[in-house]
C-alpha atoms as a PDB file:
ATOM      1  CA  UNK A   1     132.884  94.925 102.211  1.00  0.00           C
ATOM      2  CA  UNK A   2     129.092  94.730 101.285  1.00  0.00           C
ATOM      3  CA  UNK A   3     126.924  97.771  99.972  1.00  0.00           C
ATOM      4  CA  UNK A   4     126.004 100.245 102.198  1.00  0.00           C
ATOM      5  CA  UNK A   5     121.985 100.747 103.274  1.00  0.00           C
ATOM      6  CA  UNK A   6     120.322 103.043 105.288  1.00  0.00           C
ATOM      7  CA  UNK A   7     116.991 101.742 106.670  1.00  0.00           C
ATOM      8  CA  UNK A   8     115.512 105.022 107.350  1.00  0.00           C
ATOM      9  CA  UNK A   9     114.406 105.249 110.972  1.00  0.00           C
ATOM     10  CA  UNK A  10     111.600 107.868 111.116  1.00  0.00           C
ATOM     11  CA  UNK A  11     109.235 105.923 113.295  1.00  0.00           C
ATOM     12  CA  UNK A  12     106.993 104.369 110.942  1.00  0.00           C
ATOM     13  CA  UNK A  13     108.196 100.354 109.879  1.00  0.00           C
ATOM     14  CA  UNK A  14     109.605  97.080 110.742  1.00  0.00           C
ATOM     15  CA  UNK A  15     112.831  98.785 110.570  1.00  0.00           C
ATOM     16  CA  UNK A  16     114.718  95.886 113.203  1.00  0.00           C
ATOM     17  CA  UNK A  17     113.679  92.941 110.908  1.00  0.00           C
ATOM     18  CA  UNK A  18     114.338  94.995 107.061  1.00  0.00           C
ATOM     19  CA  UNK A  19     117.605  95.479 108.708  1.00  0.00           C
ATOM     20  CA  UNK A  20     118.255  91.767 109.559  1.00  0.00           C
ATOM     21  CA  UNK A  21     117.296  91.257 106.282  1.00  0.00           C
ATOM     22  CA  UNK A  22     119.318  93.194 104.757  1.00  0.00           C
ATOM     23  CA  UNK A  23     122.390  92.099 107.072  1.00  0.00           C
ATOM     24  CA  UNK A  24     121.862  88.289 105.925  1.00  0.00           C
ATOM     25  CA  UNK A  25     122.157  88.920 101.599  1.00  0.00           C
ATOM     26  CA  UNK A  26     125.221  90.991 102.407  1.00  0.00           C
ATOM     27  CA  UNK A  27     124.610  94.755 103.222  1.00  0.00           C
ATOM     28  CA  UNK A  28     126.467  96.821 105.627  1.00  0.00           C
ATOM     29  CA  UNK A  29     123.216  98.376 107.407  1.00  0.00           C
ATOM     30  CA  UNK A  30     122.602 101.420 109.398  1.00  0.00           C
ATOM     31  CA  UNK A  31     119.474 101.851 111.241  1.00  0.00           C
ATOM     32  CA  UNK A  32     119.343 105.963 111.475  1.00  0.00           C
ATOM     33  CA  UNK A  33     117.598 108.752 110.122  1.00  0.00           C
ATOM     34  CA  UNK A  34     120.689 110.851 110.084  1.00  0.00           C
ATOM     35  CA  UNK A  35     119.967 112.277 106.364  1.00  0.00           C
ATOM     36  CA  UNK A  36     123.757 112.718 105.827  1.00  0.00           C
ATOM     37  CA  UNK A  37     124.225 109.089 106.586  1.00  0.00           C
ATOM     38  CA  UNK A  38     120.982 107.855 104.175  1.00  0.00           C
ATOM     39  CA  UNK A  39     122.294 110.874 101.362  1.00  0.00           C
ATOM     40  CA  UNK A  40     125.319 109.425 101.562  1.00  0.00           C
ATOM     41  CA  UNK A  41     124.780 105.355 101.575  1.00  0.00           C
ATOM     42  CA  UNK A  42     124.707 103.128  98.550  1.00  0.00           C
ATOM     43  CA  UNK A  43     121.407 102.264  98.978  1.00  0.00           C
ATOM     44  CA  UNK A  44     118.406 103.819 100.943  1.00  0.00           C
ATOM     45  CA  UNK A  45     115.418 101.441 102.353  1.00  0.00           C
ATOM     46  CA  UNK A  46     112.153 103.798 103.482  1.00  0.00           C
ATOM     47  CA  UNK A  47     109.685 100.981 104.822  1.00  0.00           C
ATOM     48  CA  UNK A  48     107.065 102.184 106.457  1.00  0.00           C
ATOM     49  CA  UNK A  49     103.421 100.763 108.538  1.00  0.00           C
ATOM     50  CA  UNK A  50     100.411 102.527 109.588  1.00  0.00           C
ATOM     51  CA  UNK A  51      98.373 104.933 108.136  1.00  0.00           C
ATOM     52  CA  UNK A  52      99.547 106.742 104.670  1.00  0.00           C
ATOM     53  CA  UNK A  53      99.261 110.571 106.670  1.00  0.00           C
ATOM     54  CA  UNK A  54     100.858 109.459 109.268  1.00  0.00           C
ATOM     55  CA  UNK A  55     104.184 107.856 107.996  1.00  0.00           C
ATOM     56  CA  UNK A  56     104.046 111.376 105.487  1.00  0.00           C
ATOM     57  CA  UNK A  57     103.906 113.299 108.749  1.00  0.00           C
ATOM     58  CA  UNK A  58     107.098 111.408 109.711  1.00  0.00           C
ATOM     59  CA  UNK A  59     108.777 110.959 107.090  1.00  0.00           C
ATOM     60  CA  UNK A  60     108.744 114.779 106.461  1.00  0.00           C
ATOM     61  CA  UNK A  61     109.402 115.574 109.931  1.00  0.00           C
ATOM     62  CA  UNK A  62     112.837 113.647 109.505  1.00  0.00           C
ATOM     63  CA  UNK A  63     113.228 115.983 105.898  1.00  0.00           C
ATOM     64  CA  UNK A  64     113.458 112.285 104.537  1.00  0.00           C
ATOM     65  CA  UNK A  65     111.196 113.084 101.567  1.00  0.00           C
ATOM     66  CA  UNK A  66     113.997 115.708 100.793  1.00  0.00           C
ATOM     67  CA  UNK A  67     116.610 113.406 101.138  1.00  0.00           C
ATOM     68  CA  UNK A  68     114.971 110.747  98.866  1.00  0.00           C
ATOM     69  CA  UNK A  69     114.114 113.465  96.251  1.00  0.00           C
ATOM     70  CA  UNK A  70     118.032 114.203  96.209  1.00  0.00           C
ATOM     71  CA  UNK A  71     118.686 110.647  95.957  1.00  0.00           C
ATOM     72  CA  UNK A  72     116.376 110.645  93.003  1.00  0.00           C
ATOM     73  CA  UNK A  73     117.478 113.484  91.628  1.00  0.00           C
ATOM     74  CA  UNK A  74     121.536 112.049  91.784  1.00  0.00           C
ATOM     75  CA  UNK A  75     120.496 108.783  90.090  1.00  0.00           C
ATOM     76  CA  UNK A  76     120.768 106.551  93.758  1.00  0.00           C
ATOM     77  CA  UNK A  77     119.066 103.939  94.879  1.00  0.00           C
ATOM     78  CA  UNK A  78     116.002 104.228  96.869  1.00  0.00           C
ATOM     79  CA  UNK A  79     113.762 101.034  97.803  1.00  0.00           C
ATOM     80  CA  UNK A  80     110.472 101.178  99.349  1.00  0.00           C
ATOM     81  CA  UNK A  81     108.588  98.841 101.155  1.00  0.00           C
ATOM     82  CA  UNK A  82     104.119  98.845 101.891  1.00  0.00           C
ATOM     83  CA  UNK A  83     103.467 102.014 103.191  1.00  0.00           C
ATOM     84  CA  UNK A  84     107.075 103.255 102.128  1.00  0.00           C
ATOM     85  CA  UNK A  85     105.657 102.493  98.302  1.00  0.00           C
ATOM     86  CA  UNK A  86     102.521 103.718  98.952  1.00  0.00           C
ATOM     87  CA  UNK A  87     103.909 107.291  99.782  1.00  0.00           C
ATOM     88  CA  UNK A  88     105.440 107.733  96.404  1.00  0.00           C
ATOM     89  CA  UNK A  89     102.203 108.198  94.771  1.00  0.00           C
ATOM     90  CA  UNK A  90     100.975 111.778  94.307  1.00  0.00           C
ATOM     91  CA  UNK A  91      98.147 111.198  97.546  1.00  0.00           C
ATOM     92  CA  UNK A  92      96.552 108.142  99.667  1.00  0.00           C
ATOM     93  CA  UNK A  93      92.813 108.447 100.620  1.00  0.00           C
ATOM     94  CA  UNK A  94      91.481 106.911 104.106  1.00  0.00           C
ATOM     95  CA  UNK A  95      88.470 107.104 105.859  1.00  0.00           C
ATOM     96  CA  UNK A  96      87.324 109.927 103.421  1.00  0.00           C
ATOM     97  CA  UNK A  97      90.549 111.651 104.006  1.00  0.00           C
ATOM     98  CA  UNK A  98      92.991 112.810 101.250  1.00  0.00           C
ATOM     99  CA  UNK A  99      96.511 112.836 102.411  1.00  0.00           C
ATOM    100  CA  UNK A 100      99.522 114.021  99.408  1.00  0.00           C
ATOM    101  CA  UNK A 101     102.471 111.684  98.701  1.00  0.00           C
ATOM    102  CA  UNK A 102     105.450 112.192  97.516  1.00  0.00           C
ATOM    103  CA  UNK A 103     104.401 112.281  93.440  1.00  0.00           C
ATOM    104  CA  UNK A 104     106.950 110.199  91.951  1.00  0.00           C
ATOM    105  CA  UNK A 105     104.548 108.542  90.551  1.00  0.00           C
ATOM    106  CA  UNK A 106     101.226 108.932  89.160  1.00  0.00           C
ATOM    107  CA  UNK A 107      97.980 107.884  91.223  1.00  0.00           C
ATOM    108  CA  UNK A 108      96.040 107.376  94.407  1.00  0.00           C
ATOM    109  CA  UNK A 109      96.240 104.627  97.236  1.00  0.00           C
ATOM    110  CA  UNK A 110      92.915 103.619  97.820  1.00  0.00           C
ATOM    111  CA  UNK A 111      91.059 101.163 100.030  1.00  0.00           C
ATOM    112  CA  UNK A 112      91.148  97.389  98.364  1.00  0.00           C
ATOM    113  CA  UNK A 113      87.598  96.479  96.981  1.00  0.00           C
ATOM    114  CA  UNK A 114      88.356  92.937  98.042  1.00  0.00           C
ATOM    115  CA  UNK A 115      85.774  90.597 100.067  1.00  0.00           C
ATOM    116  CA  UNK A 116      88.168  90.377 102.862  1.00  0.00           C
ATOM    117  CA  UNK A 117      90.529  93.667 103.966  1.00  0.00           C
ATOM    118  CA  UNK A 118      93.049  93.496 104.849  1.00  0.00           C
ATOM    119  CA  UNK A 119      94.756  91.537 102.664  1.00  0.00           C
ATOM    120  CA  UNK A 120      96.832  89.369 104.840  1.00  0.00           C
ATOM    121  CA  UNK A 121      99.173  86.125 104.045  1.00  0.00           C
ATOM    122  CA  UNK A 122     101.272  84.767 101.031  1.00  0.00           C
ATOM    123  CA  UNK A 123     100.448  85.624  97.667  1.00  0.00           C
ATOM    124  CA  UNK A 124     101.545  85.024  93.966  1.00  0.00           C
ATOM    125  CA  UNK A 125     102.633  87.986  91.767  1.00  0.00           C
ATOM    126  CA  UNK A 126     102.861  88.792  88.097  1.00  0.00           C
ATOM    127  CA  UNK A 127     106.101  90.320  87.514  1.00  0.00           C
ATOM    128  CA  UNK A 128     106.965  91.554  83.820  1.00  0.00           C
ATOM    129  CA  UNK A 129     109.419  90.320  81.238  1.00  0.00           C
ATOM    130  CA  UNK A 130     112.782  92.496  82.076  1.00  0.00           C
ATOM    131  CA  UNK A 131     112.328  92.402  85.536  1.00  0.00           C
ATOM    132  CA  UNK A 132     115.382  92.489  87.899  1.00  0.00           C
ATOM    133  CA  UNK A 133     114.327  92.651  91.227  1.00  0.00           C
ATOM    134  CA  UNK A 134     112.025  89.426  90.932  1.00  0.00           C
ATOM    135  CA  UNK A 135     115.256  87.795  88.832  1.00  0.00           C
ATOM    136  CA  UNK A 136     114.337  84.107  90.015  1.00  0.00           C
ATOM    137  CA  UNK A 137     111.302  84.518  92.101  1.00  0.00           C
ATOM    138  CA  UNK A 138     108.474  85.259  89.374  1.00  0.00           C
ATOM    139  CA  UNK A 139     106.731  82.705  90.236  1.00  0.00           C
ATOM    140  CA  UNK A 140     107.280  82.735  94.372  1.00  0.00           C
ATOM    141  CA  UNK A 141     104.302  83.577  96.563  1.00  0.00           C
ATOM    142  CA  UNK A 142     105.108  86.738  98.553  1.00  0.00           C
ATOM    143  CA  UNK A 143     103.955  88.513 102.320  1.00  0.00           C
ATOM    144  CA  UNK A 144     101.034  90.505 102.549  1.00  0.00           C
ATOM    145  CA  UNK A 145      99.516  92.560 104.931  1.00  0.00           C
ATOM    146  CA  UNK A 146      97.932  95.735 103.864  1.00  0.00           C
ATOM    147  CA  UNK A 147      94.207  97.311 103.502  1.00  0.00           C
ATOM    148  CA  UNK A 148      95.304  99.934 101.337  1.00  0.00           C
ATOM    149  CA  UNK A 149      97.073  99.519  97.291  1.00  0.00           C
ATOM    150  CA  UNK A 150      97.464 101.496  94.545  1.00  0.00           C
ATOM    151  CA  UNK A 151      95.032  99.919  91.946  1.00  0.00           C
ATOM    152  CA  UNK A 152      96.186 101.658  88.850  1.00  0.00           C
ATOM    153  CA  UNK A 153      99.412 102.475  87.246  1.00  0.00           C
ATOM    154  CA  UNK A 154     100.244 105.521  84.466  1.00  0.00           C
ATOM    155  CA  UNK A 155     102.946 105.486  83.075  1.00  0.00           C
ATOM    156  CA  UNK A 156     103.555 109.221  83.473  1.00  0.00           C
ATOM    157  CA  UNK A 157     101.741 112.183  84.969  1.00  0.00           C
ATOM    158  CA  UNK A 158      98.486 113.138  82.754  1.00  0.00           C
ATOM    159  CA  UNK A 159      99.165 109.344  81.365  1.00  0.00           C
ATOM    160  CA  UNK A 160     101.840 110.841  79.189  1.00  0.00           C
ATOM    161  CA  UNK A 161     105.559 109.267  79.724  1.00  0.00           C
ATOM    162  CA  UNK A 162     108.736 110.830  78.991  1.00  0.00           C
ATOM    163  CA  UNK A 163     110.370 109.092  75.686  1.00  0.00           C
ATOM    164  CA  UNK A 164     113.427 109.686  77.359  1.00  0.00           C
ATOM    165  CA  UNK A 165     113.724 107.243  79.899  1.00  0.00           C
ATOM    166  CA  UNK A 166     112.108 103.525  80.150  1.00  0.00           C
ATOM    167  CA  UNK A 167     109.148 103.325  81.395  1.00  0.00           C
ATOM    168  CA  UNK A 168     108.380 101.778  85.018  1.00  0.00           C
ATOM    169  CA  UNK A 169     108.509  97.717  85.365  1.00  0.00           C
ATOM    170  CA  UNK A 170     104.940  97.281  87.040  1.00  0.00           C
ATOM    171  CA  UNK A 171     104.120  94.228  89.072  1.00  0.00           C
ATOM    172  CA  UNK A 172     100.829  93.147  89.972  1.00  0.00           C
ATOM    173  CA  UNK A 173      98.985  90.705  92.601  1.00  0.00           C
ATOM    174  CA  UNK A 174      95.357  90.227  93.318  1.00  0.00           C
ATOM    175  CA  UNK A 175      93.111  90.498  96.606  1.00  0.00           C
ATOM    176  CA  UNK A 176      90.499  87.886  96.942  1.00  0.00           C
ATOM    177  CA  UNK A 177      90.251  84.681  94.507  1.00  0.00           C
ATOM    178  CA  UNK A 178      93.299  83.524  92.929  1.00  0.00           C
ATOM    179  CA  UNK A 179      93.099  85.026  89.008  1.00  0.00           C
ATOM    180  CA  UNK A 180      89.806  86.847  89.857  1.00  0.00           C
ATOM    181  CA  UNK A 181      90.371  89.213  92.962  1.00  0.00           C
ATOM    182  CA  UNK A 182      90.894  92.724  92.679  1.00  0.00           C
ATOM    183  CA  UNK A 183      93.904  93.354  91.089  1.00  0.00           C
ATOM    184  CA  UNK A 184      96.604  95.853  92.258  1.00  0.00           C
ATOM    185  CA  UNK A 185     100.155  97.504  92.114  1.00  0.00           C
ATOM    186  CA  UNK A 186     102.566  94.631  94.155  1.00  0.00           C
ATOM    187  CA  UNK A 187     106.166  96.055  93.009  1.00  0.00           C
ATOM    188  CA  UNK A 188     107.415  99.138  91.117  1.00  0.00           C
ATOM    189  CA  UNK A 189     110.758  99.186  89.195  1.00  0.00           C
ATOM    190  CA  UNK A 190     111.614 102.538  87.706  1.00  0.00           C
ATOM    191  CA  UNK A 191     115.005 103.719  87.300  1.00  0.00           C
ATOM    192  CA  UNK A 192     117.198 104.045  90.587  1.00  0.00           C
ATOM    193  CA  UNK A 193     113.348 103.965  92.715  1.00  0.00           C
ATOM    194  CA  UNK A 194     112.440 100.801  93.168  1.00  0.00           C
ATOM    195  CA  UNK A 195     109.196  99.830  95.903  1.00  0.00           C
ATOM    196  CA  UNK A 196     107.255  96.664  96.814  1.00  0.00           C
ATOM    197  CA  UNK A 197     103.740  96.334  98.617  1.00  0.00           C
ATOM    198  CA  UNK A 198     104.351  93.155 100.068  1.00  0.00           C
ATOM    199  CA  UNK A 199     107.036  92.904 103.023  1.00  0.00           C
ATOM    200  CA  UNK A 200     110.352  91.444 101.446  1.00  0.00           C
ATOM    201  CA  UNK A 201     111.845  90.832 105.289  1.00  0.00           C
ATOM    202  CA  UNK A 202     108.980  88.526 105.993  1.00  0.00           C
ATOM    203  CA  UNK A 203     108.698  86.528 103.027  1.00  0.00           C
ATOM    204  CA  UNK A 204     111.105  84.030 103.444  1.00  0.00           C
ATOM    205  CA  UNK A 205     113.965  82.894 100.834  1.00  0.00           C
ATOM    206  CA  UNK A 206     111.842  84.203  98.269  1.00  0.00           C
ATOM    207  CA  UNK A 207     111.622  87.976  99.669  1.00  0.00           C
ATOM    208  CA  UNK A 208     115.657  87.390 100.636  1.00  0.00           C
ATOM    209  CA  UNK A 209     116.463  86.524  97.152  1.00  0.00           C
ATOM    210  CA  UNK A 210     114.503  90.263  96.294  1.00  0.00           C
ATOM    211  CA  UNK A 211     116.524  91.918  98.221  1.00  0.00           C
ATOM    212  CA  UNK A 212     119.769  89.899  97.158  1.00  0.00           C
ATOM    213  CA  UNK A 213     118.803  91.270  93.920  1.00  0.00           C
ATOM    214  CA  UNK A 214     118.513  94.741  95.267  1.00  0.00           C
ATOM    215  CA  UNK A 215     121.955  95.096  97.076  1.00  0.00           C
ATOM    216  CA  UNK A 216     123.502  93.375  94.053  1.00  0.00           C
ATOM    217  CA  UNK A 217     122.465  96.350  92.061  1.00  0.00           C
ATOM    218  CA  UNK A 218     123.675  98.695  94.408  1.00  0.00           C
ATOM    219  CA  UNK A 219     127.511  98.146  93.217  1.00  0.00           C
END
């Protein structure tokens, strides 16, 4: 019997094809936003499209930033995917407009300063020594499609990180000319959250062996 993942439903996401993902490296998926049924799976999966305020406005309307903060909280899996990362940040800004996130982690989604937006096709990343969830695909070109990236990463609110625990596994990728676009956050790994900017589900066996990795951890 595989792991068990919720892909959280709340209208926001390419929830049909993370699913069939999901389905074809293993995992027993539900498609719901039931939040006893995503408290209670091994693994959680929050993807998410559209416009940061907008997938917030959903997402809380569901209570599923409550149930990921539990999830958090209880040392379980959670795995976000584009916008899905993007709302884990403490705010997004569009069109002028600031719109709060989640706060797990420090920083602001902001509009790529890239000659062409949005960012749209296969790129590479640069994933850090220690790295699990790129285990075998460091150097694999990944989906993109997004106007909007976190372009910084502290490693703690007010840049100060708790000795305590490890600090975050960043990932990067670039907008624009290979080596020389603008740079930005492509994958998080930090504890039991894990989040990536780029769409696993579409990038071929490179985004399947990703989430491979993910589901593997999830026993």
């Amino acid at each position: 019997m595989g792991a068990r993942v919720v892909v959280l439903d709340y209208g926001f996401g390419n929830v049909r094809s993370a699913t069939r993902a999901l389905e074809r490296v293993g995992a027993e998926v539900t498609l719901t936003a039931d939040r006893a049924a995503a408290q209670d799976a091994d693994g959680l999966v929050v993807p998410g499209v559209g416009a940061f305020a907008a997938c917030m406005a959903g997402l809380r309307a569901v209570r599923g930033h409550e149930v990921i903060g539990r999830r958090l909280a209880g040392g379980r899996p959670v795995l976000g995917i584009c916008v899905g990362m993007q709302i884990l940040f403490d705010a997004g800004v569009e069109h002028g407009e600031r719109a709060e996130g989640m706060g797990e982690w420090a920083g602001t989604v902001e509009r790529l300063d890239a000659p062409v937006v949005p960012h749209m096709g296969w790129a590479p990343v640069e994933a850090p020594a220690g790295t699990r969830l790129f285990d075998g695909v460091e150097d694999e070109r990944f989906y993109f499609v997004h106007s909007y990236a976190a372009r910084t990463f502290a490693q703690g609110h007010d840049d100060k990180a708790d000795p305590r625990f490890s600090p975050p596994l960043v990932t990067w990728a670039r907008a624009g000319t290979p080596g020389h676009g603008t740079r930005f956050v492509a994958a998080v790994e930090d504890g039991p959250l894990a989040a990536t900017q780029f769409h696993p589900e579409k990038s071929g066996d490179a985004g399947a062996r990703l989430l491979e990795n993910w589901v593997r951890g999830l026993g």
